[in-house]
C-alpha atoms as a PDB file:
ATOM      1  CA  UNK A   1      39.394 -19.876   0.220  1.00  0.00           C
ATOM      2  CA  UNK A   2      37.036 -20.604   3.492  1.00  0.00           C
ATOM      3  CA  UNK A   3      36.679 -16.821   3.430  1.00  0.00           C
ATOM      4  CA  UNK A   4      35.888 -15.967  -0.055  1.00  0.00           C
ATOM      5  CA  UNK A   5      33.281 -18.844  -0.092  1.00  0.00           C
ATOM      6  CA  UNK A   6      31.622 -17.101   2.842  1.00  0.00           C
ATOM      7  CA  UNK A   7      31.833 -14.001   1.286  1.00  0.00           C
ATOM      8  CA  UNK A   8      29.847 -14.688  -1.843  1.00  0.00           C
ATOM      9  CA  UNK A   9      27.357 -16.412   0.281  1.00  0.00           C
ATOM     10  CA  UNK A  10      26.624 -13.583   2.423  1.00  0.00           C
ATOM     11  CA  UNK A  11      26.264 -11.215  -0.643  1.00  0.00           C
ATOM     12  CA  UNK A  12      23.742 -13.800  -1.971  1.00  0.00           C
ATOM     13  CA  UNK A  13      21.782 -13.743   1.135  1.00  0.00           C
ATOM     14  CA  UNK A  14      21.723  -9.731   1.109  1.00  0.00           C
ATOM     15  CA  UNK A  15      20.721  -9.712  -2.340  1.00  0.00           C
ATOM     16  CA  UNK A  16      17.957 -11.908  -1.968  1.00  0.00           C
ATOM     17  CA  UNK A  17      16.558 -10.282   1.097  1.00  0.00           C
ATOM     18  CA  UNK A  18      17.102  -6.811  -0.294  1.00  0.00           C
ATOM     19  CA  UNK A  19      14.979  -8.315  -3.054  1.00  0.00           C
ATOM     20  CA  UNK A  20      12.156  -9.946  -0.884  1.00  0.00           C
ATOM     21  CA  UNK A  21      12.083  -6.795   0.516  1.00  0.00           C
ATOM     22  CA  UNK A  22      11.904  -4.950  -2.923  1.00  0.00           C
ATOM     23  CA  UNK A  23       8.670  -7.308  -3.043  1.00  0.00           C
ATOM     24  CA  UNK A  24       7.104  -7.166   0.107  1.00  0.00           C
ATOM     25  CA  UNK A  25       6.876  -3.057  -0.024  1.00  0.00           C
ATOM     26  CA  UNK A  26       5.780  -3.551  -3.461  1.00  0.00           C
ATOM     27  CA  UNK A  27       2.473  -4.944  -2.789  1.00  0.00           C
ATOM     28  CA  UNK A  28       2.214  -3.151   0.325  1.00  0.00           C
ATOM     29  CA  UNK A  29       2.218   0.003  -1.601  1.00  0.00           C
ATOM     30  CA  UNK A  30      -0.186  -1.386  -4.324  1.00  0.00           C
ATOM     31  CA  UNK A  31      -2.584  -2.846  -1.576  1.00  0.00           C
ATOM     32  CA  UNK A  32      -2.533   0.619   0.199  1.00  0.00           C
ATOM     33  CA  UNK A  33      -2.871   2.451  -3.584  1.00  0.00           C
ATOM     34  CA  UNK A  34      -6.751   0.606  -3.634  1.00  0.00           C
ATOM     35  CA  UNK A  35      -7.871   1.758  -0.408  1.00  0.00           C
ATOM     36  CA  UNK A  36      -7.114   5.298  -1.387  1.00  0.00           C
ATOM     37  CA  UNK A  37      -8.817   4.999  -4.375  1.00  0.00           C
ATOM     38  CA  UNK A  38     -11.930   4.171  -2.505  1.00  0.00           C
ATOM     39  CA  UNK A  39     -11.000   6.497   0.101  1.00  0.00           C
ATOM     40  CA  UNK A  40     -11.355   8.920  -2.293  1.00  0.00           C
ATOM     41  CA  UNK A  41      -7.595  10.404  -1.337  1.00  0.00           C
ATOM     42  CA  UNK A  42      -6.153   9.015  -4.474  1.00  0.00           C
ATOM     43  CA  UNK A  43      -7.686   9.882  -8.229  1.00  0.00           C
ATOM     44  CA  UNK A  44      -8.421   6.383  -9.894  1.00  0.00           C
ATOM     45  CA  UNK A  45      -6.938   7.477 -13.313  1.00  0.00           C
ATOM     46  CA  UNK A  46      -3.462   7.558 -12.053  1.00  0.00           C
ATOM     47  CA  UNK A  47      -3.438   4.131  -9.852  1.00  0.00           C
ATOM     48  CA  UNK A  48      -0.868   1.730 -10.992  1.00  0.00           C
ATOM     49  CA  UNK A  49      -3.508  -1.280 -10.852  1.00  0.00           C
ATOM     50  CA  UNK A  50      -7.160  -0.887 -11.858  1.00  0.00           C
ATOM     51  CA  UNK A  51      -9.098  -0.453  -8.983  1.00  0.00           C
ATOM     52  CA  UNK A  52     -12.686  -2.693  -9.682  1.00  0.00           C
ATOM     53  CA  UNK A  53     -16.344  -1.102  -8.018  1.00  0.00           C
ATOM     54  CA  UNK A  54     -14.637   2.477  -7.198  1.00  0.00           C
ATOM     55  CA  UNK A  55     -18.331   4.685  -7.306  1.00  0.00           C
ATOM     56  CA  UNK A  56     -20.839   3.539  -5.659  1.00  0.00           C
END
């Protein structure tokens, strides 16, 4: 009983850091997708977000 308790525990715990990690590389990639739009490596029409003040 002791063990199945821990069991679903531990699969709760994996699935909520596999999801804060889902998250955290999430906005990494978006926050990375806006400096290569002003970089100029990365054509503003196809960026997920829109990127704000792009020519200047």
């Amino acid at each position: 009983m002791l063990r199945t308790v821990a069991n679903i525990i531990a699969a709760i715990a994996v699935m909520f850091l596999a999801f804060l990690g889902m998250v955290k590389v999430g906005g990494w990639y978006l926050d990375a997708e806006e400096r290569q739009v002003r970089d100029g490596v990365k054509d503003p029409r196809t960026a997920i977000l829109p990127v704000i003040d792009v020519i200047r």
